[in-house]
PDB file of N, CA and C in Angstrom:
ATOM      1  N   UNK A   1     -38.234  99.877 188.215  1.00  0.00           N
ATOM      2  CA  UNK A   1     -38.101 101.032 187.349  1.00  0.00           C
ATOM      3  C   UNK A   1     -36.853 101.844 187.708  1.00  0.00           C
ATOM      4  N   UNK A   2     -36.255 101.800 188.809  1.00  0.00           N
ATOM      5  CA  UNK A   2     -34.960 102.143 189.398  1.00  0.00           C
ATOM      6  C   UNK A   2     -33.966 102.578 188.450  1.00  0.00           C
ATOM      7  N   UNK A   3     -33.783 100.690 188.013  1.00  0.00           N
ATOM      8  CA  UNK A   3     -32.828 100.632 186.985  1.00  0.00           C
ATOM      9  C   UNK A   3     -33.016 100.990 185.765  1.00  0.00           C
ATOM     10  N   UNK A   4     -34.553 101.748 185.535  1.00  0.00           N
ATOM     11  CA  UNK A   4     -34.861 101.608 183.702  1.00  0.00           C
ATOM     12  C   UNK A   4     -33.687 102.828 183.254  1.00  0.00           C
ATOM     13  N   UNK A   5     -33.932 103.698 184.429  1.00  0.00           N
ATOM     14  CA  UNK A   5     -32.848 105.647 184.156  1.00  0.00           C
ATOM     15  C   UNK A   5     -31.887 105.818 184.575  1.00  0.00           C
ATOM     16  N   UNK A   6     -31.976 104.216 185.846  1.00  0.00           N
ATOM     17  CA  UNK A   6     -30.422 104.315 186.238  1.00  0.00           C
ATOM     18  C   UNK A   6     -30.674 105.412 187.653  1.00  0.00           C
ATOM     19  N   UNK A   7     -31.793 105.841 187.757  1.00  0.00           N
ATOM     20  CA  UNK A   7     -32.336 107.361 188.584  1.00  0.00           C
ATOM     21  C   UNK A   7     -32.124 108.415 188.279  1.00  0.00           C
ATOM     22  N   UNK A   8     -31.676 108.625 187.053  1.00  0.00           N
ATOM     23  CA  UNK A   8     -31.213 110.086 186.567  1.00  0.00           C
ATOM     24  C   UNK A   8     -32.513 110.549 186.621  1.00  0.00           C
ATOM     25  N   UNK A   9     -33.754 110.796 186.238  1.00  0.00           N
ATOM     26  CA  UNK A   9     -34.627 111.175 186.237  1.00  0.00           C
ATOM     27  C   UNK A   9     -35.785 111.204 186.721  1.00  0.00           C
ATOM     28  N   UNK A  10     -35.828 110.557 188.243  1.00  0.00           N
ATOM     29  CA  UNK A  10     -36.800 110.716 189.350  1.00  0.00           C
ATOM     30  C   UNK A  10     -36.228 111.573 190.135  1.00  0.00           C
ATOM     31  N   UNK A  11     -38.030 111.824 190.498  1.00  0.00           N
ATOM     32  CA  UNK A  11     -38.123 112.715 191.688  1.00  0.00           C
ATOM     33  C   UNK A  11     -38.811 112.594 192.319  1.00  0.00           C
ATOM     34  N   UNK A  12     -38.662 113.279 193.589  1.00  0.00           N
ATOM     35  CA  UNK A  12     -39.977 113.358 194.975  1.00  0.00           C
ATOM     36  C   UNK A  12     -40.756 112.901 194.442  1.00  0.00           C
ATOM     37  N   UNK A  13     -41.920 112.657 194.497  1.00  0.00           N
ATOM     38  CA  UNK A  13     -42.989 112.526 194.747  1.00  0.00           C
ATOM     39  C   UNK A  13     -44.052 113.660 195.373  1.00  0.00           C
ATOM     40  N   UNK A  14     -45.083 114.233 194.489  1.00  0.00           N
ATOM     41  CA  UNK A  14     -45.479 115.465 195.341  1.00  0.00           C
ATOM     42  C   UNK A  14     -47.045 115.050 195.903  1.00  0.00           C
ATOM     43  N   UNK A  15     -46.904 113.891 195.300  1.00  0.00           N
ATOM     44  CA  UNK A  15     -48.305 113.722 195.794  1.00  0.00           C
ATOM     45  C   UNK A  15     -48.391 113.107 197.752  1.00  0.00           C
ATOM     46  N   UNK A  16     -49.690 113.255 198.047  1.00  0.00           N
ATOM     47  CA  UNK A  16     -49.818 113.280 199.491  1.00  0.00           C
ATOM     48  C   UNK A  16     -50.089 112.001 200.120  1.00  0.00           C
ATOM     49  N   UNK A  17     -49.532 111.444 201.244  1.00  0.00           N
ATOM     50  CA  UNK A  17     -49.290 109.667 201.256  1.00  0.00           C
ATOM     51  C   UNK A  17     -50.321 109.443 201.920  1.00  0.00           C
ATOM     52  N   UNK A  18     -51.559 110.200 202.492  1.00  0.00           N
ATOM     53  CA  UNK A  18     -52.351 109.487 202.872  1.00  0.00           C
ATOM     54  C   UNK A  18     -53.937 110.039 202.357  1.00  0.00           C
ATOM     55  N   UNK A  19     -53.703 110.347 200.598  1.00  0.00           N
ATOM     56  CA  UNK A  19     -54.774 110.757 200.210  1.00  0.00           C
ATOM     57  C   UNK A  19     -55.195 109.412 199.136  1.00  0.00           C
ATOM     58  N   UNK A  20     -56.574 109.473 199.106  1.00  0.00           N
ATOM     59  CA  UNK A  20     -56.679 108.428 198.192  1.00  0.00           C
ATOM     60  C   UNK A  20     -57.249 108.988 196.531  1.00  0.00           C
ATOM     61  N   UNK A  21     -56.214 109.118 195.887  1.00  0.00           N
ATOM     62  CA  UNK A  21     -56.167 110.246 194.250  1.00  0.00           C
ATOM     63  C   UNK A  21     -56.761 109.281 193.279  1.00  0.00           C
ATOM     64  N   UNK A  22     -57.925 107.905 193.730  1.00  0.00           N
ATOM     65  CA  UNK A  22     -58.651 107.011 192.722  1.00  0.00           C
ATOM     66  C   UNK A  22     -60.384 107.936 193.418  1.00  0.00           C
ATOM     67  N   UNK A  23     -60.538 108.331 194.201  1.00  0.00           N
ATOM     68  CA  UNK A  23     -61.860 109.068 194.630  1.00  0.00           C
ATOM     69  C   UNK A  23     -62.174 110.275 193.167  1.00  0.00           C
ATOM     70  N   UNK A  24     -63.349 111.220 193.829  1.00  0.00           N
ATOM     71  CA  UNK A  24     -64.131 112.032 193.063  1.00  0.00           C
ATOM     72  C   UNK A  24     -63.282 113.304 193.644  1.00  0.00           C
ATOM     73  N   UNK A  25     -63.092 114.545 192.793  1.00  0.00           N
ATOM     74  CA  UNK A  25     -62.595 115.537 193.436  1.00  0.00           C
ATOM     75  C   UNK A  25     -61.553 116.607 191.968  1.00  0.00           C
ATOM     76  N   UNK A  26     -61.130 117.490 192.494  1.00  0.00           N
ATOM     77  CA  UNK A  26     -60.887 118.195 191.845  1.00  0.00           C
ATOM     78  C   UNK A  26     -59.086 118.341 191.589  1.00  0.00           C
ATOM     79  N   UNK A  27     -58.909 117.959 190.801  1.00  0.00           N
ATOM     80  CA  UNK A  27     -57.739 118.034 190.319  1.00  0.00           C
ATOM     81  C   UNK A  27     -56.712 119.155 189.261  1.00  0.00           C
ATOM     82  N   UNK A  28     -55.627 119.870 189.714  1.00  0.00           N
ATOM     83  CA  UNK A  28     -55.023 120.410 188.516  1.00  0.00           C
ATOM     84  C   UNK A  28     -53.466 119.387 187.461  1.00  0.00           C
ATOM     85  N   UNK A  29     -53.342 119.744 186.063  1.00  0.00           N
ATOM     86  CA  UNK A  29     -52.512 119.076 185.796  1.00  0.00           C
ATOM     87  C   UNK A  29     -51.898 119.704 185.066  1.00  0.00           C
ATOM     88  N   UNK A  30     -50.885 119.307 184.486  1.00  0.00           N
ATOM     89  CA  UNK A  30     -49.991 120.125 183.712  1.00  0.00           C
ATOM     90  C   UNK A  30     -49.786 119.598 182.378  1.00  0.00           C
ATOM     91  N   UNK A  31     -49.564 119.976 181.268  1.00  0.00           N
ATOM     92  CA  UNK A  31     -49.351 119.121 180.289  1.00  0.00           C
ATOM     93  C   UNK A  31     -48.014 120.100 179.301  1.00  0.00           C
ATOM     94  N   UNK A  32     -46.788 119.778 179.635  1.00  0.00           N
ATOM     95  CA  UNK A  32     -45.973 119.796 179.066  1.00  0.00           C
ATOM     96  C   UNK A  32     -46.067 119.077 176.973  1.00  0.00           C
ATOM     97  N   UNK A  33     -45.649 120.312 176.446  1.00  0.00           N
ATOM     98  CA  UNK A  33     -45.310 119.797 175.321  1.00  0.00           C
ATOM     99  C   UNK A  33     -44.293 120.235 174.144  1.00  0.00           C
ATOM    100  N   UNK A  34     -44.560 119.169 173.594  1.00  0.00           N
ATOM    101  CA  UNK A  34     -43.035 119.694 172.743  1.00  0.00           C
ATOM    102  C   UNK A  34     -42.940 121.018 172.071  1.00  0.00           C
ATOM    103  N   UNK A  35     -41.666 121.667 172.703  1.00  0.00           N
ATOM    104  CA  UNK A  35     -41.386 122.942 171.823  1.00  0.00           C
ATOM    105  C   UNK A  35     -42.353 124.381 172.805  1.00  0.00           C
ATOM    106  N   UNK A  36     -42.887 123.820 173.788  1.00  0.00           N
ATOM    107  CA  UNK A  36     -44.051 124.477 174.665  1.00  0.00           C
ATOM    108  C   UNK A  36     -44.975 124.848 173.687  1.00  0.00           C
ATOM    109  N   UNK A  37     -45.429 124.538 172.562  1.00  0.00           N
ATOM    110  CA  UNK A  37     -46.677 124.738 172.000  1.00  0.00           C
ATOM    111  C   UNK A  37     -48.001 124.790 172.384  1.00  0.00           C
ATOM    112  N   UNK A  38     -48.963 125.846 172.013  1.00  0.00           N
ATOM    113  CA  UNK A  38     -49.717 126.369 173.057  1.00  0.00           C
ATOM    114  C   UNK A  38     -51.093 125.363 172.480  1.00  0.00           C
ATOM    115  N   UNK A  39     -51.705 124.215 172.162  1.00  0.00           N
ATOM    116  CA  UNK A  39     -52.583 123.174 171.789  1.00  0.00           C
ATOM    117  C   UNK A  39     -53.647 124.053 172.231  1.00  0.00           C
ATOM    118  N   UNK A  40     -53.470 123.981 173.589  1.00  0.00           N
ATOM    119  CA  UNK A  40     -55.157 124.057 174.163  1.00  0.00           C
ATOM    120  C   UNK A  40     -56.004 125.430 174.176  1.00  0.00           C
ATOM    121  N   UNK A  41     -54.980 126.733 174.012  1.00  0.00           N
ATOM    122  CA  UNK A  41     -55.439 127.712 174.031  1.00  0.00           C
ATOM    123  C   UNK A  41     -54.051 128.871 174.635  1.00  0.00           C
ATOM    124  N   UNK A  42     -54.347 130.277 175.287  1.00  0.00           N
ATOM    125  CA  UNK A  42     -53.539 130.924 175.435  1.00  0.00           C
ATOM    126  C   UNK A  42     -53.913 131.979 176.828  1.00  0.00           C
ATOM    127  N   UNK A  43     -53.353 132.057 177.379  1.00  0.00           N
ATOM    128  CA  UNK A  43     -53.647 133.076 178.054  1.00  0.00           C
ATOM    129  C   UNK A  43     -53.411 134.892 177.591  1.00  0.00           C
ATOM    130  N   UNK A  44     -54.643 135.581 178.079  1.00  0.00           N
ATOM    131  CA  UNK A  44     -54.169 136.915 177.851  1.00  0.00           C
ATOM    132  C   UNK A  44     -54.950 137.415 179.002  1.00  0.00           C
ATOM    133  N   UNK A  45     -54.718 138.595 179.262  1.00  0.00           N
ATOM    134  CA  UNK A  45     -54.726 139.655 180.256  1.00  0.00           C
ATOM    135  C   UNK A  45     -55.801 138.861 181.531  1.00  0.00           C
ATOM    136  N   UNK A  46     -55.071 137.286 181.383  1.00  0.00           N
ATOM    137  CA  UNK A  46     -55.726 136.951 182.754  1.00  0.00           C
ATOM    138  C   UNK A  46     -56.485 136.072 182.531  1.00  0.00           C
ATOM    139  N   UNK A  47     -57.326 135.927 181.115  1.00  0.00           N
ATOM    140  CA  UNK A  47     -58.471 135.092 180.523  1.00  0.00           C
ATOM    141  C   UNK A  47     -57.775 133.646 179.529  1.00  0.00           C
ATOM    142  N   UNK A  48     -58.083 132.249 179.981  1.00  0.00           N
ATOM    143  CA  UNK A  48     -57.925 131.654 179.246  1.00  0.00           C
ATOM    144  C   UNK A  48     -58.711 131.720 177.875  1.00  0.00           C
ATOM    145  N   UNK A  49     -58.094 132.008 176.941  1.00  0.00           N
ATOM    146  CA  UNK A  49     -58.572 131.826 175.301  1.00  0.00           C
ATOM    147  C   UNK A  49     -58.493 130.478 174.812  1.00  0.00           C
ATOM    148  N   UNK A  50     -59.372 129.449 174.812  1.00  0.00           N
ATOM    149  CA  UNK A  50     -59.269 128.294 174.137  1.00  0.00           C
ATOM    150  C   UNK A  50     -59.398 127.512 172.917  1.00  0.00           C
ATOM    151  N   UNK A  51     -58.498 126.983 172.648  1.00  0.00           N
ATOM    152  CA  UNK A  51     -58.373 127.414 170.839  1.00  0.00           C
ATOM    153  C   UNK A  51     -58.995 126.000 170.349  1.00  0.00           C
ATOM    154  N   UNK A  52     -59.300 126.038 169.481  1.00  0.00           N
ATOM    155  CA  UNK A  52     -60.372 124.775 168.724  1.00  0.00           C
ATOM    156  C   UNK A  52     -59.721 123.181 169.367  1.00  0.00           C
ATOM    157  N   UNK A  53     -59.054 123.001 170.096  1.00  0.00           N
ATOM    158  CA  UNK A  53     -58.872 121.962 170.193  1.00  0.00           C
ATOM    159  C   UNK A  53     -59.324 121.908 172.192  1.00  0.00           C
ATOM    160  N   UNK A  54     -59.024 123.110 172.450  1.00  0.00           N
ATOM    161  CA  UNK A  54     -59.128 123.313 174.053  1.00  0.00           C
ATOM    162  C   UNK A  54     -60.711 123.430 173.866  1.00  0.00           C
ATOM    163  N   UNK A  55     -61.511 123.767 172.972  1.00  0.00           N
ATOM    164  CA  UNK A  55     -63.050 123.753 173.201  1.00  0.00           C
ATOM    165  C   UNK A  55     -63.350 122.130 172.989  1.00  0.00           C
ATOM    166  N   UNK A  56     -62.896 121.071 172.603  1.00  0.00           N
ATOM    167  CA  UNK A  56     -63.543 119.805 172.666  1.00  0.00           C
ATOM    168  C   UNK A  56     -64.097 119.640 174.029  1.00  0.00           C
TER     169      UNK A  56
END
């Protein structure tokens, strides 16, 4: 995969080399999207608001 970007676009690695991330446990993630459009809901004064698609 080196060559797919040429490396323009890797990075570190943040994950931890001697955890095993296929187990049970609690995870956060991020989900970038186009235009930063808010899909899942919104934050206000602290409270996630989840909008018809963030309640599935």
């Amino acid at each position: 995969m080196k060559d797919k970007y040429l490396n323009k676009y890797r990075i570190a690695s943040t994950r931890l080399k001697n955890w095993d991330y296929g187990g049970n446990g609690a995870y956060f993630i991020t989900i970038g999207t186009k235009n930063r459009v808010h899909y899942f809901g919104e934050i206000a004064d602290g409270e996630m608001g989840l909008s018809e698609i963030g309640n599935r």
